[in-house]
N, C-alpha and C. Protein backbone atom coordinates (compact mmCIF):
# COMPACT_ATOMS: atom_id res chain seq x y z
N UNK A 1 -19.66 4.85 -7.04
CA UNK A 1 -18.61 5.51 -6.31
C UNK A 1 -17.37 5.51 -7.20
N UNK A 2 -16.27 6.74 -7.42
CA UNK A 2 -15.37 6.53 -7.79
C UNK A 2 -14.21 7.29 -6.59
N UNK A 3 -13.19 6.93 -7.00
CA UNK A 3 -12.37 7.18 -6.08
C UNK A 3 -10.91 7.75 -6.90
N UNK A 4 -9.92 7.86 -6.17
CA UNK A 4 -8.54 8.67 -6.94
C UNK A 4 -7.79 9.98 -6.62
N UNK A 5 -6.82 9.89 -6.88
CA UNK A 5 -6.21 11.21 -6.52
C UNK A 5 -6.21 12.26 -7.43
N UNK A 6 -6.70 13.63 -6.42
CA UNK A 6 -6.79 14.74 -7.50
C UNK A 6 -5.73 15.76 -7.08
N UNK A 7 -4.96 15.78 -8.07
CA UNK A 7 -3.81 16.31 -7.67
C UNK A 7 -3.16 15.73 -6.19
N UNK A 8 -2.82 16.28 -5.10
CA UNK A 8 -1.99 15.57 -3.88
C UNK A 8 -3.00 15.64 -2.78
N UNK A 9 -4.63 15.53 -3.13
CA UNK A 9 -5.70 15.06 -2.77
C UNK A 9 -6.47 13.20 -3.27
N UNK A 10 -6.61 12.74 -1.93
CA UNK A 10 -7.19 11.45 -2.68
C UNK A 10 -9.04 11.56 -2.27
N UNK A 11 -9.76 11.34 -3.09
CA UNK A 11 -10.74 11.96 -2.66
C UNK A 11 -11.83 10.15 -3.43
N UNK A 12 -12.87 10.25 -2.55
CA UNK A 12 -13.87 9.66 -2.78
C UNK A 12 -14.80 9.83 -3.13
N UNK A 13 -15.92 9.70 -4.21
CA UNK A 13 -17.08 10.36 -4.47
C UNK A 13 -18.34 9.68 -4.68
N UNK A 14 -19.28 9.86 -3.95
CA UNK A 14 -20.22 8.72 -4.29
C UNK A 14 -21.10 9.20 -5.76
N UNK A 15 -21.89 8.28 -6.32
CA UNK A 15 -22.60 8.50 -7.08
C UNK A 15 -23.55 9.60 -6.61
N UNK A 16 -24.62 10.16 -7.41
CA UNK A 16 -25.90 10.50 -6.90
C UNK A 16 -26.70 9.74 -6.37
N UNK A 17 -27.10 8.62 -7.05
CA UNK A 17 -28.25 7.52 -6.47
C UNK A 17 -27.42 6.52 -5.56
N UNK A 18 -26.00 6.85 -4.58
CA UNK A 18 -25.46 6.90 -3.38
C UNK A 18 -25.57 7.52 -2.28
N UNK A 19 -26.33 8.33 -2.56
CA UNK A 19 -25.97 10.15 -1.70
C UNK A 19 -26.72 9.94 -0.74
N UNK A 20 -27.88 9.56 -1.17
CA UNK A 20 -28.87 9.49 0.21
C UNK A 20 -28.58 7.96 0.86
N UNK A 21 -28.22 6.87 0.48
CA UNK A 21 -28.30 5.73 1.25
C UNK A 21 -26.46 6.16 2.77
N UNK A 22 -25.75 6.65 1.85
CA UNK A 22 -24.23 6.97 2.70
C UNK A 22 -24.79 7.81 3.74
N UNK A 23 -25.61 8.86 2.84
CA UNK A 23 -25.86 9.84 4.32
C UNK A 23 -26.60 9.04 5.24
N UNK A 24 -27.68 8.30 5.08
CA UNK A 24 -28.24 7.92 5.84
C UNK A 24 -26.92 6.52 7.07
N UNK A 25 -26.30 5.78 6.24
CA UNK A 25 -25.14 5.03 6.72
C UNK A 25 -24.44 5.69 7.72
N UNK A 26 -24.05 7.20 7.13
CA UNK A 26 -23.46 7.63 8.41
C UNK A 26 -23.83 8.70 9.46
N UNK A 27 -25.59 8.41 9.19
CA UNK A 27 -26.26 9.48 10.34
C UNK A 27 -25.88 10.97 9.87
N UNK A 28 -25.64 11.70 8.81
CA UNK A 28 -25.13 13.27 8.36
C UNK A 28 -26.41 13.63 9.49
N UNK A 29 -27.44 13.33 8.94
CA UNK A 29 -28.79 14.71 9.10
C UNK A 29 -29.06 14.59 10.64
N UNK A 30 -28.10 13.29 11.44
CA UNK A 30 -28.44 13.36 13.25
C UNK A 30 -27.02 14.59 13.61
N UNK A 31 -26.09 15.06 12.94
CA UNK A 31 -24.99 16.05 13.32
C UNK A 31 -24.87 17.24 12.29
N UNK A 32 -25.39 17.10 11.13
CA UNK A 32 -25.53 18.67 10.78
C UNK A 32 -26.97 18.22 9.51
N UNK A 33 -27.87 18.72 10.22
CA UNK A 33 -29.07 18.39 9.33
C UNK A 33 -28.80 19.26 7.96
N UNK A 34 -29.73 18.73 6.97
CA UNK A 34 -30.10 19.54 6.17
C UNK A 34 -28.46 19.06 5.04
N UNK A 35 -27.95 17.91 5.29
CA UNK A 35 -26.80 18.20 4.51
C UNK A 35 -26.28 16.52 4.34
N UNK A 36 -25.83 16.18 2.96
CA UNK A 36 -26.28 15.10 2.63
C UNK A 36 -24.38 15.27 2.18
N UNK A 37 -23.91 13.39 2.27
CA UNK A 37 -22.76 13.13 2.28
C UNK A 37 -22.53 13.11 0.74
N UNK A 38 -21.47 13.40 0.43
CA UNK A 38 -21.16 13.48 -1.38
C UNK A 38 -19.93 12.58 -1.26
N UNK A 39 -19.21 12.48 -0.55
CA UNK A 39 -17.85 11.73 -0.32
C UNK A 39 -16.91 12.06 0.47
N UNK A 40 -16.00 11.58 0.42
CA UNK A 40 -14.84 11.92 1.80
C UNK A 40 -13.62 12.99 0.38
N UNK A 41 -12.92 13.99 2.24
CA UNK A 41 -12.19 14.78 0.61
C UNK A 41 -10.29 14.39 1.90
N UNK A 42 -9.39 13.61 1.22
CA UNK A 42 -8.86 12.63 1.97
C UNK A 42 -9.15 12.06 2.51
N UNK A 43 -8.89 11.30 3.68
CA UNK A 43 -9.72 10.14 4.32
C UNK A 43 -10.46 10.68 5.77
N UNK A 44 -10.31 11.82 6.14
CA UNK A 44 -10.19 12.29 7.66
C UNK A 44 -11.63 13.47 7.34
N UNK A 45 -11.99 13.55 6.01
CA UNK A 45 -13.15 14.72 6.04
C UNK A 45 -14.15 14.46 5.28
N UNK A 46 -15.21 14.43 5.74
CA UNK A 46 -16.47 14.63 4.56
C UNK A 46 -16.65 15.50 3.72
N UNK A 47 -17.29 15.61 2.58
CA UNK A 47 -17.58 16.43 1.55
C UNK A 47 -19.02 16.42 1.67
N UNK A 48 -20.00 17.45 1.98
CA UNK A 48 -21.13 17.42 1.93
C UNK A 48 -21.74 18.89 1.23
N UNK A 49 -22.80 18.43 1.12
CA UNK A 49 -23.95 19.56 0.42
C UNK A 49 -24.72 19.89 1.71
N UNK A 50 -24.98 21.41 1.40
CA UNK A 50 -26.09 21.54 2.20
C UNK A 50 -27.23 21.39 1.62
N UNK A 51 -28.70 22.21 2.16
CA UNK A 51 -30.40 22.08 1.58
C UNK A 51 -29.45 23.18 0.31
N UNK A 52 -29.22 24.00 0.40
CA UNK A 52 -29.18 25.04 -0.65
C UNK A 52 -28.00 24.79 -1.90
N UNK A 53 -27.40 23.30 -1.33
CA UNK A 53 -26.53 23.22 -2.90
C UNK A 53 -25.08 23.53 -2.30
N UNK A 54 -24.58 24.58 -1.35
CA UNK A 54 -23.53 24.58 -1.51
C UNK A 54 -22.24 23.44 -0.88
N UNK A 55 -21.74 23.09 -0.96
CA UNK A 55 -20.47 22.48 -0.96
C UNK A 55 -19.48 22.82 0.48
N UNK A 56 -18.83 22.06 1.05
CA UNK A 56 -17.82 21.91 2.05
C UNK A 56 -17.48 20.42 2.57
N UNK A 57 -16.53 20.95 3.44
CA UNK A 57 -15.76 20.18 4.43
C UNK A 57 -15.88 19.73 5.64
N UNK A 58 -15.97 18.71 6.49
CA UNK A 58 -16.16 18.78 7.50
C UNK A 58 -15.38 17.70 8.03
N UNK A 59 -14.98 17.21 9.37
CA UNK A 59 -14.35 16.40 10.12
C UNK A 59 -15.03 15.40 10.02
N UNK A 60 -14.40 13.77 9.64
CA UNK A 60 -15.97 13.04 9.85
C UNK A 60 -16.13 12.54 11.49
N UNK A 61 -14.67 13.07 12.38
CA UNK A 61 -14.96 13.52 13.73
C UNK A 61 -14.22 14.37 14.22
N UNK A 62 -14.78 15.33 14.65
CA UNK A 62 -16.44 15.53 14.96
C UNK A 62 -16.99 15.85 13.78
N UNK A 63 -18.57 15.43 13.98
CA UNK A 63 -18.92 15.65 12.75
C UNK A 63 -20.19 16.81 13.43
N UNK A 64 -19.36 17.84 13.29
CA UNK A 64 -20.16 18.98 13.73
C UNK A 64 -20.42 20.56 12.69
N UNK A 65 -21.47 20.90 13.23
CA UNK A 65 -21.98 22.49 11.86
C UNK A 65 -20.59 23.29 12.55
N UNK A 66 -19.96 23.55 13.48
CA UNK A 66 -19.12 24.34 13.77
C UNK A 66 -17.74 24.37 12.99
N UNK A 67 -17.51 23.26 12.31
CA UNK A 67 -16.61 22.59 11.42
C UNK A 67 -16.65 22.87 10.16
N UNK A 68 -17.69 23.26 9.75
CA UNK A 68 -18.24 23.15 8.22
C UNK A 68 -17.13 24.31 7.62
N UNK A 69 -16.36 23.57 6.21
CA UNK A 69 -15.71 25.03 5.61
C UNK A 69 -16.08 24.39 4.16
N UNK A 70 -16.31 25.80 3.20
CA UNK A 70 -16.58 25.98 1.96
C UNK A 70 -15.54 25.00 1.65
N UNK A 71 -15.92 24.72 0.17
CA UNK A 71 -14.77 23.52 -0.36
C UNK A 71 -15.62 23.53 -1.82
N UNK A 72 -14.37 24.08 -2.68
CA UNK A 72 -14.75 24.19 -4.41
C UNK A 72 -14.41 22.78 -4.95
N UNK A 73 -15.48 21.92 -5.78
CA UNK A 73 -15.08 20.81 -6.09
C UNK A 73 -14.92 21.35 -7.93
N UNK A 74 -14.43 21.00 -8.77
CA UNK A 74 -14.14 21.31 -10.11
C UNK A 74 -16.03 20.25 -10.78
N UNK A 75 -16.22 20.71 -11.37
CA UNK A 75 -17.67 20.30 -11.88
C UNK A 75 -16.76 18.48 -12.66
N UNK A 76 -16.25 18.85 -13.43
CA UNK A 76 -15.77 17.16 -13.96
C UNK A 76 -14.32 16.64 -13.53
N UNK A 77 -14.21 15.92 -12.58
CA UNK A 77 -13.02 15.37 -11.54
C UNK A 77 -12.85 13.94 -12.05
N UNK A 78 -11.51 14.54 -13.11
CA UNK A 78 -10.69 13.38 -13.22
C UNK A 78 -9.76 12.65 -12.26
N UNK A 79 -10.07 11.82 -12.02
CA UNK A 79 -9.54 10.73 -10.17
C UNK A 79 -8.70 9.48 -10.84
N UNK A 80 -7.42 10.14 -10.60
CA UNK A 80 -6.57 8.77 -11.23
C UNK A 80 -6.50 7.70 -9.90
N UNK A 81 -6.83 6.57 -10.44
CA UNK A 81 -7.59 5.21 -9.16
C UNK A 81 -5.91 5.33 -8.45
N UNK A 82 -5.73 4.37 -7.05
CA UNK A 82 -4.86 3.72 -6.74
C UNK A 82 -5.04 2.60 -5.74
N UNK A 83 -4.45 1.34 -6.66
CA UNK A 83 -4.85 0.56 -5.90
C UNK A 83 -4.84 0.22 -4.45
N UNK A 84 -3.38 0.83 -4.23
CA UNK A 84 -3.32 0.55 -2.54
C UNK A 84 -4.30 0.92 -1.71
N UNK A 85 -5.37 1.67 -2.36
CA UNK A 85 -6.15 2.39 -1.28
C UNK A 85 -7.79 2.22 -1.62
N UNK A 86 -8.16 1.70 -2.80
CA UNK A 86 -9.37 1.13 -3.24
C UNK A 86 -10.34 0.28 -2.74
N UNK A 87 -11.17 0.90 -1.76
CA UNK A 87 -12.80 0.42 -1.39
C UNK A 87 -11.84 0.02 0.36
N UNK A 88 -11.05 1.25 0.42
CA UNK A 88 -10.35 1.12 1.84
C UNK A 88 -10.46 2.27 2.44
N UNK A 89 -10.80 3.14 3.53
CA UNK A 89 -10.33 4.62 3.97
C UNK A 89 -9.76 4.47 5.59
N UNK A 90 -8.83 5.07 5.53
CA UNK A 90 -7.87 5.08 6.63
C UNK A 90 -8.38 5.62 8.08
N UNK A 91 -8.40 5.36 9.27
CA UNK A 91 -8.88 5.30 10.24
C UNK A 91 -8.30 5.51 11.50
N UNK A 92 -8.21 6.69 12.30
CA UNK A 92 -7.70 6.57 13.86
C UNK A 92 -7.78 5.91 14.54
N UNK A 93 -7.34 5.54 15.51
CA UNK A 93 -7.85 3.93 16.29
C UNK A 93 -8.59 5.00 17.40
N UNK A 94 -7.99 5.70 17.59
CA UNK A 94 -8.32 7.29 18.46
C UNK A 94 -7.95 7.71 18.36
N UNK A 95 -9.32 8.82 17.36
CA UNK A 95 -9.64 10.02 16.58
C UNK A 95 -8.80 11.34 17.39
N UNK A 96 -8.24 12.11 16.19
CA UNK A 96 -7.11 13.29 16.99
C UNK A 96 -8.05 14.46 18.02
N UNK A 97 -9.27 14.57 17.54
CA UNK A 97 -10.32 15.16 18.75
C UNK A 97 -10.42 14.45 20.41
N UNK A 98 -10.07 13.49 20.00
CA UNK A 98 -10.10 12.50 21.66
C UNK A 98 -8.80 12.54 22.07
N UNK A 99 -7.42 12.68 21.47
CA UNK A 99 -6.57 13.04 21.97
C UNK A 99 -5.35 11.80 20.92
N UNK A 100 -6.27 11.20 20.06
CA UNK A 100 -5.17 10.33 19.24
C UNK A 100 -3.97 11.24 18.39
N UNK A 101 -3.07 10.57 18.27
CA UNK A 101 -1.90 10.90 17.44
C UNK A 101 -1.67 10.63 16.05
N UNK A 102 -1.79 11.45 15.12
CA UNK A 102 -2.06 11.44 13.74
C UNK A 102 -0.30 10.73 13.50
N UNK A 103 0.57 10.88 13.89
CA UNK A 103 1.74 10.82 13.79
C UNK A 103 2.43 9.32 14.01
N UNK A 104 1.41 8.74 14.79
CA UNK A 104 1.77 7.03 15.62
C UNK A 104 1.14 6.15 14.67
N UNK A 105 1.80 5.80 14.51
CA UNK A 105 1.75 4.24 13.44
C UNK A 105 0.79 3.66 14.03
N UNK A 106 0.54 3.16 15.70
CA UNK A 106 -0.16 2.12 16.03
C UNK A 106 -1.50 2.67 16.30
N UNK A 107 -2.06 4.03 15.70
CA UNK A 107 -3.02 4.58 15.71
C UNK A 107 -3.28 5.03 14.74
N UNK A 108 -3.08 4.10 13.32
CA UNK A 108 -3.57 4.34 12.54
C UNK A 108 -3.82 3.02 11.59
N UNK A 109 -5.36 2.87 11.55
CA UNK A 109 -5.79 1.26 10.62
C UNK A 109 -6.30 1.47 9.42
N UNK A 110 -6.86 0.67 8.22
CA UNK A 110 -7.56 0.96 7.39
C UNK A 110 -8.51 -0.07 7.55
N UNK A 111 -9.82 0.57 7.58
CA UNK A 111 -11.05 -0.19 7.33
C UNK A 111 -11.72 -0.22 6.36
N UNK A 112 -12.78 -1.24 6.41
CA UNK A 112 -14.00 -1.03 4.62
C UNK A 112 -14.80 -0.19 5.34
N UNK A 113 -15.47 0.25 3.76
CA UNK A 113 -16.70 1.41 3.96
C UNK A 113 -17.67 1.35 4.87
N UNK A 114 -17.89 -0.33 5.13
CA UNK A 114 -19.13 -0.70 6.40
C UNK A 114 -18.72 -0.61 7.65
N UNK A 115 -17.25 -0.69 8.02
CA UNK A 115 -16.70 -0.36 9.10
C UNK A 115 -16.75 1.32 9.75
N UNK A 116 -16.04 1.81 8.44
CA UNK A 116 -15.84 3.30 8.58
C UNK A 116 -17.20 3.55 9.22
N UNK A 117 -18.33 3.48 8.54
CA UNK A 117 -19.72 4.26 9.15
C UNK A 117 -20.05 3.43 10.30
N UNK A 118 -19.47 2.52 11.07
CA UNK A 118 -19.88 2.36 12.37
C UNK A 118 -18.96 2.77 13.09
N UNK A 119 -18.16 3.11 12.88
CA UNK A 119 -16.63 3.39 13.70
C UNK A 119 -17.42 4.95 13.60
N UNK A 120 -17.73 5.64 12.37
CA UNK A 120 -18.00 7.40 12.51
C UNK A 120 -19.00 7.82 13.44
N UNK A 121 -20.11 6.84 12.87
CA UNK A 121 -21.37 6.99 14.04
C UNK A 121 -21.08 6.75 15.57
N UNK A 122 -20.51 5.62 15.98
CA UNK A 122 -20.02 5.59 17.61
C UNK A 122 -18.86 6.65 17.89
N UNK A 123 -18.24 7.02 17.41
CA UNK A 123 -17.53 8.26 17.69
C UNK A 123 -17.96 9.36 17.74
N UNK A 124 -18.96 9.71 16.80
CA UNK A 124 -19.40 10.44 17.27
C UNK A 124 -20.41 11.06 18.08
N UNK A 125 -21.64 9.76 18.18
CA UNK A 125 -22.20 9.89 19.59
C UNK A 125 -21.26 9.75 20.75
N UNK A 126 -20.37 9.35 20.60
CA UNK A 126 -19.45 9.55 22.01
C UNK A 126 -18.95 11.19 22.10
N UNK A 127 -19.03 11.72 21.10
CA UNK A 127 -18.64 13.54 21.21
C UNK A 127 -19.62 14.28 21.51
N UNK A 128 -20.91 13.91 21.07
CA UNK A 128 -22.07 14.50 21.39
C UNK A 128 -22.36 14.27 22.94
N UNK A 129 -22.26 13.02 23.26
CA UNK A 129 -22.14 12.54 24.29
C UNK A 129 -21.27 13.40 25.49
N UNK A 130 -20.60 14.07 25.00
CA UNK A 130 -19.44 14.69 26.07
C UNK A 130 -19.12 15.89 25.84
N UNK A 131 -19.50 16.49 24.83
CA UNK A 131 -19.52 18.11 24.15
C UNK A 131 -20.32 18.69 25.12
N UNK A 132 -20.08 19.87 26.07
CA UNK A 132 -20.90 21.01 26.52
C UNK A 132 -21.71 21.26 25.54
N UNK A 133 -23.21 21.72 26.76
CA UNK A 133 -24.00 22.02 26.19
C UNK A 133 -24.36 23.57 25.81
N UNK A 134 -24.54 24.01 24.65
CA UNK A 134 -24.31 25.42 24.66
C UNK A 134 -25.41 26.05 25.03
């Protein structure tokens, strides 16, 4: 995994021989199959591949196909590190889809990576959980 800011983006990237253990960590293929986690692009979105290679964005809540937007990554991404934020990603206490406030201090924590994917996964079976059914 490397991590760093690219340009006034801080972005996370897992290795390749990462790709499948994260996706599997954070359940990708139970909310948009066919599409494997590459890294977070700030702290609030996934970066994933689909089956066919291409590249995007998504909420890591909700972590839904309705969400999905194209997203050009540069083929060699120089990521200048920073420490304040290293093997940390920032966290809603309640996510702005449930009605949290991106803006309130006391709704906003930083957790480790093993946290994040249980905090993403119960959030988001709680959306699936409560999303109309189409």
């Amino acid at each position: 995994m490397k991590e760093g800011w690219h340009g006034k983006e801080y972005l996370i990237l897992f290795a390749e021989s990462e790709v499948a253990n994260a996706s599997e960590r954070y359940a990708i293929s139970e909310c948009i199959p066919g599409c494997q986690v590459l890294g977070f692009r700030g702290w609030d979105d996934f970066i994933v591949r689909d089956s066919l290679g291409n590249v995007h964005s998504v909420p890591t809540v909700p972590l839904d196909t309705k969400y999905l937007s194209p997203l050009s990554l540069p083929s060699e991404l120089d990521l200048a590190p920073d420490p304040r934020f290293g093997g940390k990603i920032k966290w809603y206490v309640k996510p702005l889809v449930f009605g949290g406030d991106a803006n309130h201090a006391d709704n906003l924590i930083w957790v480790s990576h093993d946290e994040h994917a249980q905090l993403v996964r119960w959030w988001n079976d709680l959306y699936r959980s409560v999303k109309p059914r189409a």
